[in-house]
C-alpha atoms as a PDB file:
ATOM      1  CA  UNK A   1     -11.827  -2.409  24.058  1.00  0.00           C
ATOM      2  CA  UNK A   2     -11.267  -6.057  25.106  1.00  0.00           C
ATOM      3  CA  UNK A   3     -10.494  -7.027  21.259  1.00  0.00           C
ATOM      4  CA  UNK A   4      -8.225  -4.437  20.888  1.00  0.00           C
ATOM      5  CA  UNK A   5      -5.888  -5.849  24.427  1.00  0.00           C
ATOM      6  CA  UNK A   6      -6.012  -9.122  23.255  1.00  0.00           C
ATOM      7  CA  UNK A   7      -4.482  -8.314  20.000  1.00  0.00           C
ATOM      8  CA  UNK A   8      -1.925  -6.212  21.407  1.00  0.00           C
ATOM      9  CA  UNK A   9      -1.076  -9.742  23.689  1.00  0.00           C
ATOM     10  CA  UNK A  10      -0.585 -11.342  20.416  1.00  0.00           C
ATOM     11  CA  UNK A  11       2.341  -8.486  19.986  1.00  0.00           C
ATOM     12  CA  UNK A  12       0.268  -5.865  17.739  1.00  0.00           C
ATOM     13  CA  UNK A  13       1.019  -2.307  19.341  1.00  0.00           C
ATOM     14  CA  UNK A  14      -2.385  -0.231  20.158  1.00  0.00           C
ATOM     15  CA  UNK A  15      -2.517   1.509  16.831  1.00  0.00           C
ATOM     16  CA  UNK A  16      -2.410  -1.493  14.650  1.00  0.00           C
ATOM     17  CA  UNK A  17      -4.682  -3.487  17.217  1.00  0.00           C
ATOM     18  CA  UNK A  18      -7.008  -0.236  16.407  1.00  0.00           C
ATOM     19  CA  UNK A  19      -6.417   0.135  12.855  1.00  0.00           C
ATOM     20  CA  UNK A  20      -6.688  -3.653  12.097  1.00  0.00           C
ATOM     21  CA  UNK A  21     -10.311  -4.004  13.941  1.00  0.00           C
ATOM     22  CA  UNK A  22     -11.513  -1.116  12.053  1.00  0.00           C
ATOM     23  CA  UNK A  23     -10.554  -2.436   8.653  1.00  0.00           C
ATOM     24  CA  UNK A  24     -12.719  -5.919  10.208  1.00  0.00           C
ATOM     25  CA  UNK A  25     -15.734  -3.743  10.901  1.00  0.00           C
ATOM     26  CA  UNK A  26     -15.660  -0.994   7.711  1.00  0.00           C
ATOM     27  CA  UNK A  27     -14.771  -4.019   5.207  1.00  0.00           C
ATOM     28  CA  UNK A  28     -12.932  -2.885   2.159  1.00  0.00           C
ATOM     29  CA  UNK A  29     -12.066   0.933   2.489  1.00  0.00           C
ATOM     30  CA  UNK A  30     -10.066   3.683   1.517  1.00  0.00           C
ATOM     31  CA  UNK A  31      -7.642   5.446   4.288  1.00  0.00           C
ATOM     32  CA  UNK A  32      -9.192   7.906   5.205  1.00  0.00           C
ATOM     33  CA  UNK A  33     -12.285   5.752   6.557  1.00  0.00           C
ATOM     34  CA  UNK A  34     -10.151   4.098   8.240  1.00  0.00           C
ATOM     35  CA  UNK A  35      -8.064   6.673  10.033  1.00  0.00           C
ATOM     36  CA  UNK A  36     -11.110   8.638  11.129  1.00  0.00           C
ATOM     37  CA  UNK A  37     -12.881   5.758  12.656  1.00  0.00           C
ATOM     38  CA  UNK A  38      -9.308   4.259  14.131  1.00  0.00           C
ATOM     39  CA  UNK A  39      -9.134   7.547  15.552  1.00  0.00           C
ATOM     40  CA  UNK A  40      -5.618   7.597  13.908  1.00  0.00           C
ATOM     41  CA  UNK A  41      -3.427  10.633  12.061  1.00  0.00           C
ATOM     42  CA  UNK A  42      -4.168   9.874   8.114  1.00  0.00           C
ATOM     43  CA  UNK A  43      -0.362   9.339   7.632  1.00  0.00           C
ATOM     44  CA  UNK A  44       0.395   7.275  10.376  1.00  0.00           C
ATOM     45  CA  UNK A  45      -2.239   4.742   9.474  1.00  0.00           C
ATOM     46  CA  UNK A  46      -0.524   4.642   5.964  1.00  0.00           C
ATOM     47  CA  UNK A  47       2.855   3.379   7.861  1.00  0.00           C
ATOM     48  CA  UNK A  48       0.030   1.029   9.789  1.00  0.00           C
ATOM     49  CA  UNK A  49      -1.841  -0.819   7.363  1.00  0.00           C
ATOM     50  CA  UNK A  50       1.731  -1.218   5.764  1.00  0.00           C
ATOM     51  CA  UNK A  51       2.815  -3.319   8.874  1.00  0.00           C
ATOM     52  CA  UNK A  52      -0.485  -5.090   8.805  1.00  0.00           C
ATOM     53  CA  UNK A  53      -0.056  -5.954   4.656  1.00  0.00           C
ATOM     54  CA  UNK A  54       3.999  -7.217   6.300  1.00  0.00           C
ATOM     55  CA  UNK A  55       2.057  -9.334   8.787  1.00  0.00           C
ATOM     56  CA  UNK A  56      -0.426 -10.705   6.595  1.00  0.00           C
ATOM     57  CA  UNK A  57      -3.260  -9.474   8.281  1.00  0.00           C
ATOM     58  CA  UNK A  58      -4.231  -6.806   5.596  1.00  0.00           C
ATOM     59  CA  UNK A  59      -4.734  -6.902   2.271  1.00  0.00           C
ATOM     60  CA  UNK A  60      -4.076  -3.877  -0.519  1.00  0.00           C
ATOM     61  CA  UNK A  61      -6.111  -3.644  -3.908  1.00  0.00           C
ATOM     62  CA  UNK A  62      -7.181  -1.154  -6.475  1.00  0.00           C
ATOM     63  CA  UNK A  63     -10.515  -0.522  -7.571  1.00  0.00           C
ATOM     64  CA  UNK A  64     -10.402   2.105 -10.513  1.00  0.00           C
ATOM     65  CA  UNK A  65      -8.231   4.343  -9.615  1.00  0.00           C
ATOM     66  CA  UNK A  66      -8.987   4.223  -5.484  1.00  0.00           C
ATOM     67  CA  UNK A  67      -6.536   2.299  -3.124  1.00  0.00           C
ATOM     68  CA  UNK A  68      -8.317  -0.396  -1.181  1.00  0.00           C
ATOM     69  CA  UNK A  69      -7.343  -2.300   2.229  1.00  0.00           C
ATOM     70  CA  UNK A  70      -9.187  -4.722   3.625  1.00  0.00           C
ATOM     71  CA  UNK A  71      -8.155  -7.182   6.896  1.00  0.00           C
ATOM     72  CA  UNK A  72      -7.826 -10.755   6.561  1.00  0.00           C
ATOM     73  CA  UNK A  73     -10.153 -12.935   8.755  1.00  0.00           C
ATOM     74  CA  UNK A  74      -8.741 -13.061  11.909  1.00  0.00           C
ATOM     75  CA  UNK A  75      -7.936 -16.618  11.526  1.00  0.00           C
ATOM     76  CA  UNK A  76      -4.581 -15.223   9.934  1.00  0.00           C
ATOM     77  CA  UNK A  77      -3.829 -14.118  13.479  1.00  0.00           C
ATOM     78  CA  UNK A  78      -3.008 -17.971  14.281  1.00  0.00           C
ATOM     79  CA  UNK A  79      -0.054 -17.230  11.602  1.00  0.00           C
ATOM     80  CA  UNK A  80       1.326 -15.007  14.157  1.00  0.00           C
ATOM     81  CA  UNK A  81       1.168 -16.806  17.169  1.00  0.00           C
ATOM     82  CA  UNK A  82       2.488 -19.904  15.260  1.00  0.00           C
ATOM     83  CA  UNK A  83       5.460 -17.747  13.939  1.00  0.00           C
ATOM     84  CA  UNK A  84       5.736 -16.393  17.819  1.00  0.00           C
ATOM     85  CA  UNK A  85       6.218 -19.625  19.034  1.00  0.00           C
ATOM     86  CA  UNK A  86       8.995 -20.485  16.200  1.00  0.00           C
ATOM     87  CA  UNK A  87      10.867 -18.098  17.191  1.00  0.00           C
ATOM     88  CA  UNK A  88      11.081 -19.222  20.790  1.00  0.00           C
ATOM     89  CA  UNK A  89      11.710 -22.602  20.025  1.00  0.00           C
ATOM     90  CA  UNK A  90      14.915 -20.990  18.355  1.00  0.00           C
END
């Protein structure tokens, strides 16, 4: 998917790049959504969407008693390449 290289150019690896754009196109959504549709292992996208919440490009919320994650517009991606580019100024 051409969404899916380009994010993994702005230094996601392929699993987040997957897991990210399916939490874009689901919207708010339990794991298990999201894992099926990412095409990734149910516990792996736990350790995932964890990295993504660390990045800032996922959120995490309850709603009764149901876990929640939702992406951030991909606007917060500038965040990364901005904090990319800090780091090689250093």
């Amino acid at each position: 998917m051409v969404f899916e290289s380009e994010l993994i150019k702005l230094g996601l690896k392929d699993k987040e790049a997957a897991v990210y754009l399916t939490c874009l196109e689901l919207g708010p959504s339990p794991v298990q959504p999201i894992a099926r549709k990412a095409k990734v292992v149910r516990a792996t996208t736990y350790v995932v969407l964890e990295s993504l919440m660390h990045r800032g490009l996922v959120t995490k919320y309850h709603e009764g008693k149901k876990t929640l994650f939702s992406a951030e517009p991909p606007r917060q991606l500038l965040r990364l390449l901005e904090k990319q580019e800090e780091v090689i100024e250093e």
